[in-house]
N, C-alpha and C. Protein backbone atom coordinates (compact mmCIF):
# COMPACT_ATOMS: atom_id res chain seq x y z
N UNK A 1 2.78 -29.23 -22.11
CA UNK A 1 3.44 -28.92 -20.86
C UNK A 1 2.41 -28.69 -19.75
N UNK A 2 1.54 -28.32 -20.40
CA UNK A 2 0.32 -27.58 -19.19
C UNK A 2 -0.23 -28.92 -18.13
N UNK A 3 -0.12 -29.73 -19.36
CA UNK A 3 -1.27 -31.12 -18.77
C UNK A 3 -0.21 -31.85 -17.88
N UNK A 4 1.60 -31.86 -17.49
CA UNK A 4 2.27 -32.25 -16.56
C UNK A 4 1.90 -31.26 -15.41
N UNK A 5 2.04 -29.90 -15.15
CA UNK A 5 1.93 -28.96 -14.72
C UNK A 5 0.18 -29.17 -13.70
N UNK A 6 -0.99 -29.48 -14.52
CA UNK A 6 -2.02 -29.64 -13.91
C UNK A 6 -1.73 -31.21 -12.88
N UNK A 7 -1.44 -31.94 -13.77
CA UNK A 7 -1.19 -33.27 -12.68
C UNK A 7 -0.45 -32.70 -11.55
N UNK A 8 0.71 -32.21 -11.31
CA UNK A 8 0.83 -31.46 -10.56
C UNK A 8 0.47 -30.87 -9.52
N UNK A 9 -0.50 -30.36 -10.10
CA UNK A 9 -1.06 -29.09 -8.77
C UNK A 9 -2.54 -29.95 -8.07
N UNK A 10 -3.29 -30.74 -9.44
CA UNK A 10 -3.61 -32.08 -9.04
C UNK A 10 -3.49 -32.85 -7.75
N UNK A 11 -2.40 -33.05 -8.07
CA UNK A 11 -1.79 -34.56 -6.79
C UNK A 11 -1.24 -33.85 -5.68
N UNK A 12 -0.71 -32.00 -5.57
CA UNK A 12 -0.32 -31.82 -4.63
C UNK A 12 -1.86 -31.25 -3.42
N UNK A 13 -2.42 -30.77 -4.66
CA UNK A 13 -3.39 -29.73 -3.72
C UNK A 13 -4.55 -30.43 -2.66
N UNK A 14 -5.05 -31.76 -2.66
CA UNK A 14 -5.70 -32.65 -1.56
C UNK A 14 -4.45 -32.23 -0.57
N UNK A 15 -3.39 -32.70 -0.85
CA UNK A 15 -2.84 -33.03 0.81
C UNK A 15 -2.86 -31.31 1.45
N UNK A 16 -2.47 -30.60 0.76
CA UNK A 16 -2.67 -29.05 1.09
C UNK A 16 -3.69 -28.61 2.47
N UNK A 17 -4.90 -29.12 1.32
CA UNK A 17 -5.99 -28.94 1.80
C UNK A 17 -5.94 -29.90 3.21
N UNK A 18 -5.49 -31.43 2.89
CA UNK A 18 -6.09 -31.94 4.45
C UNK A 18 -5.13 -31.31 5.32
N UNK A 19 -3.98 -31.09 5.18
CA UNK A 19 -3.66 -30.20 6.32
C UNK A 19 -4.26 -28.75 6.94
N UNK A 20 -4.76 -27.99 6.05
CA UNK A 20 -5.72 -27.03 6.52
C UNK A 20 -6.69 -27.34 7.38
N UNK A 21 -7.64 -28.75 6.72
CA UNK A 21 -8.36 -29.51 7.72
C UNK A 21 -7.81 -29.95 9.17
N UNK A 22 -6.67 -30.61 8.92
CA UNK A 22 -6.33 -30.81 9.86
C UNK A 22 -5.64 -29.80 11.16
N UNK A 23 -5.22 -28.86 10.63
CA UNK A 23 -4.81 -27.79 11.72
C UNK A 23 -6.34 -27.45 12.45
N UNK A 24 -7.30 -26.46 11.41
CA UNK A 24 -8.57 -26.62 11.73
C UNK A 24 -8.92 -27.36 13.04
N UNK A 25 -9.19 -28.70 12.83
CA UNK A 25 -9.51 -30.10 14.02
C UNK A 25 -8.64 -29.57 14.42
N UNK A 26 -7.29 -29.60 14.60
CA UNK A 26 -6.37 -29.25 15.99
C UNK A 26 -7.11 -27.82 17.04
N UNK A 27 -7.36 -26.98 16.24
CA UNK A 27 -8.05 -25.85 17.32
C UNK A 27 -9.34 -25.90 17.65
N UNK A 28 -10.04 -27.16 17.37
CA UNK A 28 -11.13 -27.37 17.75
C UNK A 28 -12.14 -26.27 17.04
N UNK A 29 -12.52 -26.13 15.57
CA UNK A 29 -13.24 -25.15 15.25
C UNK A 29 -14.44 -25.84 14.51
N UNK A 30 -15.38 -25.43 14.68
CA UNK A 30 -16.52 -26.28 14.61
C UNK A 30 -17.38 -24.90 14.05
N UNK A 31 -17.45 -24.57 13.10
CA UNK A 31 -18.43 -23.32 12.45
C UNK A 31 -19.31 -23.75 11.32
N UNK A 32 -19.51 -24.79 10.94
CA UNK A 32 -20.24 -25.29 10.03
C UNK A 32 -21.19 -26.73 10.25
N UNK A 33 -22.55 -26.43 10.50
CA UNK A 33 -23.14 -27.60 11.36
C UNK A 33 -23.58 -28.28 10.40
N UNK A 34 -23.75 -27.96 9.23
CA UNK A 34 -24.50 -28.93 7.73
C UNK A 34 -23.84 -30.17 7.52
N UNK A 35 -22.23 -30.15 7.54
CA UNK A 35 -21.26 -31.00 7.11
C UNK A 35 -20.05 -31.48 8.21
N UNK A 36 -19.19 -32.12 7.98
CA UNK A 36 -18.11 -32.04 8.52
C UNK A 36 -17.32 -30.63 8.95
N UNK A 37 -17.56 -30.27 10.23
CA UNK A 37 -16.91 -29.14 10.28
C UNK A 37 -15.62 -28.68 10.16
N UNK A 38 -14.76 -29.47 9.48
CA UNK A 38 -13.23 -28.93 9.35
C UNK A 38 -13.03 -29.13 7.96
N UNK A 39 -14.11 -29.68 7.25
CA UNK A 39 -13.65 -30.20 5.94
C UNK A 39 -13.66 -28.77 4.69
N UNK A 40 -12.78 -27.92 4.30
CA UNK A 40 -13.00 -27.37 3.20
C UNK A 40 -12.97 -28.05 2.35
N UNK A 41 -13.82 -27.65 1.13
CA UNK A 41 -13.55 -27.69 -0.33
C UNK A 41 -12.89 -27.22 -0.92
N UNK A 42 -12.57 -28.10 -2.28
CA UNK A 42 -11.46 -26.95 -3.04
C UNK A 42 -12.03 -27.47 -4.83
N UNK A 43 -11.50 -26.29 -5.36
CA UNK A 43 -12.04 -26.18 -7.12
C UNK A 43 -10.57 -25.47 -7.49
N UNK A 44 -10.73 -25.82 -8.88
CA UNK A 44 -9.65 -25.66 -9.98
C UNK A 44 -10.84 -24.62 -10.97
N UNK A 45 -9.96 -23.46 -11.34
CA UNK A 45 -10.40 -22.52 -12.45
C UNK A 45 -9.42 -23.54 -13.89
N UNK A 46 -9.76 -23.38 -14.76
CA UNK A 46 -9.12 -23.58 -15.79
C UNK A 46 -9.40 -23.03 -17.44
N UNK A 47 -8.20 -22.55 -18.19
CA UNK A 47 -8.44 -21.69 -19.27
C UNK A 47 -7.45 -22.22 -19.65
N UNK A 48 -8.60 -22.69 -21.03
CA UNK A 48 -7.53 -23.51 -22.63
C UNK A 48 -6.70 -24.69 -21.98
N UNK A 49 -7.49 -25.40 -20.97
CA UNK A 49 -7.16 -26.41 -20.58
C UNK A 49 -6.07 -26.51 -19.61
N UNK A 50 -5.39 -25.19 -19.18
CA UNK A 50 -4.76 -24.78 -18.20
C UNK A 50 -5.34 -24.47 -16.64
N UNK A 51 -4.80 -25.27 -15.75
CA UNK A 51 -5.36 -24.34 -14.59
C UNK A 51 -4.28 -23.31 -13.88
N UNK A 52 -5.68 -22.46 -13.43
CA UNK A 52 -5.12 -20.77 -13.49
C UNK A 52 -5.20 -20.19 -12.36
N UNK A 53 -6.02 -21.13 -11.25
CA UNK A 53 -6.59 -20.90 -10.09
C UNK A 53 -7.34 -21.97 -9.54
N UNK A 54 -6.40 -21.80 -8.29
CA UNK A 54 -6.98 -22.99 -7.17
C UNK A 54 -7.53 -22.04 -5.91
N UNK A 55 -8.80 -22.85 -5.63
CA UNK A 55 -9.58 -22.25 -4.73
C UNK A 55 -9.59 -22.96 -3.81
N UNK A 56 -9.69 -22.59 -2.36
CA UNK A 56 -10.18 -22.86 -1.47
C UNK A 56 -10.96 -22.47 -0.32
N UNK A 57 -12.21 -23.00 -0.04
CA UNK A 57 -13.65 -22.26 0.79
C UNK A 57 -13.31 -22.28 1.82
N UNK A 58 -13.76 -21.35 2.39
CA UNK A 58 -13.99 -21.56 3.91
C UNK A 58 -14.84 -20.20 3.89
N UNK A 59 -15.33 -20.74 5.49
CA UNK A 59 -16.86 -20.52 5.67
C UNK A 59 -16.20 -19.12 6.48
N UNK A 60 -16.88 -17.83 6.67
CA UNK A 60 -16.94 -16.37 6.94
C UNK A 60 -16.45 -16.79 8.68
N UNK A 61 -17.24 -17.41 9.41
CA UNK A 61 -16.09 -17.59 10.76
C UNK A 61 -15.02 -18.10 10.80
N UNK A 62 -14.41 -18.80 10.09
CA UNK A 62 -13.08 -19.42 10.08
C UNK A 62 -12.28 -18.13 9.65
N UNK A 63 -12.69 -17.53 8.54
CA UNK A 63 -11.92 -16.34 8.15
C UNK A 63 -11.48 -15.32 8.98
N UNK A 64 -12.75 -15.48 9.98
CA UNK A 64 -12.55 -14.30 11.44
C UNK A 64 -11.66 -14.79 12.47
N UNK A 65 -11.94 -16.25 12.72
CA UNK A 65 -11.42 -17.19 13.68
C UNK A 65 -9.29 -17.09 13.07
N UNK A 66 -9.34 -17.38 11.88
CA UNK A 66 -7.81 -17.21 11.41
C UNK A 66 -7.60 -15.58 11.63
N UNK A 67 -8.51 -14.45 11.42
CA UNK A 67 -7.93 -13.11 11.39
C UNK A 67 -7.84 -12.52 12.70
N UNK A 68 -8.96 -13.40 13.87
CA UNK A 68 -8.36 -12.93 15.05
C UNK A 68 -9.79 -12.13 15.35
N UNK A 69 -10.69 -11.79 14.73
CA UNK A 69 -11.44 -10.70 14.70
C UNK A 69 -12.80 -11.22 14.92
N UNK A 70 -13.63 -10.19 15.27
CA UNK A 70 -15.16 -10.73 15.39
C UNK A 70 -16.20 -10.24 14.41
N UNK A 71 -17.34 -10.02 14.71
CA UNK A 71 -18.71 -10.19 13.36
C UNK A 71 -18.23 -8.79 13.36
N UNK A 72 -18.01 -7.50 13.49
CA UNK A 72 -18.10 -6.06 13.20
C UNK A 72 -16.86 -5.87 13.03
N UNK A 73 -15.86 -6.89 12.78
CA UNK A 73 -14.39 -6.53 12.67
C UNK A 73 -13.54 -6.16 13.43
N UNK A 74 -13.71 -6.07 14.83
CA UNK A 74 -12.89 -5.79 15.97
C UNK A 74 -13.18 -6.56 17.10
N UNK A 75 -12.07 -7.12 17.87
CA UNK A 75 -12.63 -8.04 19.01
C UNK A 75 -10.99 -7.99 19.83
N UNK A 76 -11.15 -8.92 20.68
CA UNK A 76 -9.76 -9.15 21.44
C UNK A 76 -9.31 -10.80 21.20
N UNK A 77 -9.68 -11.10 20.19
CA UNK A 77 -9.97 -12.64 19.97
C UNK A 77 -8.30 -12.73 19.28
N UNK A 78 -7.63 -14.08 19.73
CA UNK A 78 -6.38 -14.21 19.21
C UNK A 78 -6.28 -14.80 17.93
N UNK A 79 -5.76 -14.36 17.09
CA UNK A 79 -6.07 -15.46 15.75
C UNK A 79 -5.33 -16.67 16.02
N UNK A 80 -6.24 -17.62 14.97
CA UNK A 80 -6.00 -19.10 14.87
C UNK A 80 -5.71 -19.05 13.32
N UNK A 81 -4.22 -18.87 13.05
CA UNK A 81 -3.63 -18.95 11.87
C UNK A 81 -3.44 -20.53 11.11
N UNK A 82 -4.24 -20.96 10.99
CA UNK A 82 -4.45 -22.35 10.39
C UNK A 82 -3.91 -22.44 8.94
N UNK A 83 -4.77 -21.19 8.12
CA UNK A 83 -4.95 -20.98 6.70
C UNK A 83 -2.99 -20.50 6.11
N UNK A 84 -2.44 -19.35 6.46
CA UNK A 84 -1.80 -19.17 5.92
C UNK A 84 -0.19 -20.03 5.86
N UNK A 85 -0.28 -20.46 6.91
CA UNK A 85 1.58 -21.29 7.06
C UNK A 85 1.46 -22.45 6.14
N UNK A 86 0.22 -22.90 6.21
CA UNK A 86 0.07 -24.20 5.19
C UNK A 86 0.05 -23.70 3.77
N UNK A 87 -0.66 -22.47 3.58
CA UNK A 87 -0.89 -21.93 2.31
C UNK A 87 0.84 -21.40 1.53
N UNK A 88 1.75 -20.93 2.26
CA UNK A 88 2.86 -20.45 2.22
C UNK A 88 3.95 -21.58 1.49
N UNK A 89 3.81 -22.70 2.55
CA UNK A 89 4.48 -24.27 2.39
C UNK A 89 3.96 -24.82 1.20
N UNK A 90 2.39 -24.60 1.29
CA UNK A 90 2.35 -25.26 -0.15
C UNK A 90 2.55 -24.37 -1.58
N UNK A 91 2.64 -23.26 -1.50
CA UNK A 91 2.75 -22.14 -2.99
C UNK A 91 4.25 -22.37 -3.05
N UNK A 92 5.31 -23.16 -2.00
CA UNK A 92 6.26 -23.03 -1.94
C UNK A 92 7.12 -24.42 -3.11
N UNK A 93 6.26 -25.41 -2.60
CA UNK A 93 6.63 -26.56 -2.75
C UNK A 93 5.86 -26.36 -4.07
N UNK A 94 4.87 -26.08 -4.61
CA UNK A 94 3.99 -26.29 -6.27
C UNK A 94 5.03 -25.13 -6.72
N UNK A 95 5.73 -24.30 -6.56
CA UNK A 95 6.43 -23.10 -7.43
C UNK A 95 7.54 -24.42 -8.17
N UNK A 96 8.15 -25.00 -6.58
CA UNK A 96 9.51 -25.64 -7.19
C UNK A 96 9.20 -26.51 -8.09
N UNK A 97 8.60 -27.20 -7.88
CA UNK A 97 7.99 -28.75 -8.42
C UNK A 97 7.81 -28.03 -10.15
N UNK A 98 6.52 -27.38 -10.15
CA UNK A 98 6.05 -26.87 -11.61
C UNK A 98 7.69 -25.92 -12.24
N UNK A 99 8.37 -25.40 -11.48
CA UNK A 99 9.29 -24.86 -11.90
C UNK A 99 10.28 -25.86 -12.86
N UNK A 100 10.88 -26.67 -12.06
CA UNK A 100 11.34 -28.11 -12.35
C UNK A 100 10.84 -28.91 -13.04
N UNK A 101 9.60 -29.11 -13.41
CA UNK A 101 8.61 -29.75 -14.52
C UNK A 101 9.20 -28.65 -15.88
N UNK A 102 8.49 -27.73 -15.83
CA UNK A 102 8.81 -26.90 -16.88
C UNK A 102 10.02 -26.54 -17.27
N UNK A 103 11.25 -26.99 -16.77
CA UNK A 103 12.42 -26.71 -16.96
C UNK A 103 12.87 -28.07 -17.84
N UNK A 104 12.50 -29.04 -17.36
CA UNK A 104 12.59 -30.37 -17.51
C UNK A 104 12.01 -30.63 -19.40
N UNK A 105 10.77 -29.86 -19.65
CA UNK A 105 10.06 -29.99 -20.44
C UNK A 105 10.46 -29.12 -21.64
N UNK A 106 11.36 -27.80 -21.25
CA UNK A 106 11.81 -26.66 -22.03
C UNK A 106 13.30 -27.73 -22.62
N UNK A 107 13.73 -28.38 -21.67
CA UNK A 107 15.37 -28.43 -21.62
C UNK A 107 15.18 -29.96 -22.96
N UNK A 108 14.03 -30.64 -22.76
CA UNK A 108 13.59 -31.90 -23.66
C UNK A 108 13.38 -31.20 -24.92
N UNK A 109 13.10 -29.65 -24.87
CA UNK A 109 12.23 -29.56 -26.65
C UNK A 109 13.77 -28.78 -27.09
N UNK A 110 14.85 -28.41 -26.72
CA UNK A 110 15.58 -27.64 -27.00
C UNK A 110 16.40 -29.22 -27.93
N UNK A 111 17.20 -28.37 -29.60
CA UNK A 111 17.94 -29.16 -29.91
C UNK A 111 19.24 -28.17 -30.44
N UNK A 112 20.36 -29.05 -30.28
CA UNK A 112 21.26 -28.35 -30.54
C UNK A 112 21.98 -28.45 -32.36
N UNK A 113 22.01 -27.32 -32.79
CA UNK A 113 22.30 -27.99 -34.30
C UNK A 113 24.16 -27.62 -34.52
């Protein structure tokens, strides 16, 4: 069941992410000069071949830039909520989906005698 469940979170979690990117580019945030500046990364934790945790980076100004706040934690700066509405939509849409997988997968092993 696990290995439908990972395809899953798999195939949903890129687009996740490019929308984070992409809100990002919409507010024009540019805090990372090494690379593409809107591009996060993302990693999969996994245990017993399960994944258990999805990560996604972002760099210490974006975190301030989404919280509104500055380097000492207080500012008058408005937040640029990029991170969480996308994050919300997508825990929303992987609950149903994996919900519905696993229902799908419980309802296949069940027999009636």
């Amino acid at each position: 069941m696990f290995e439908s469940n990972n395809n899953i979170i798999e195939s949903l979690t890129p687009a996740f992410v490019a929308k984070v990117n992409a809100a990002k580019r919409a507010l024009g945030m540019h805090h990372n000069r090494t690379q593409d500046p809107h591009d996060s990364k993302f990693g999969y934790k996994k245990q017993a071949g399960e994944i258990y945790r999805i990560s996604v980076f972002l760099n210490k100004g974006e975190v301030m830039s989404h919280k509104g706040v500055g380097g000492r934690g207080q500012s008058n700066r408005t937040p640029k909520e990029f991170f969480n509405p996308n994050a919300e939509d997508f825990t929303n849409e992987l609950a149903d989906k994996i919900a519905e997988n696993s229902g799908d997968v419980l309802c296949g092993r069940l027999c009636i005698a």
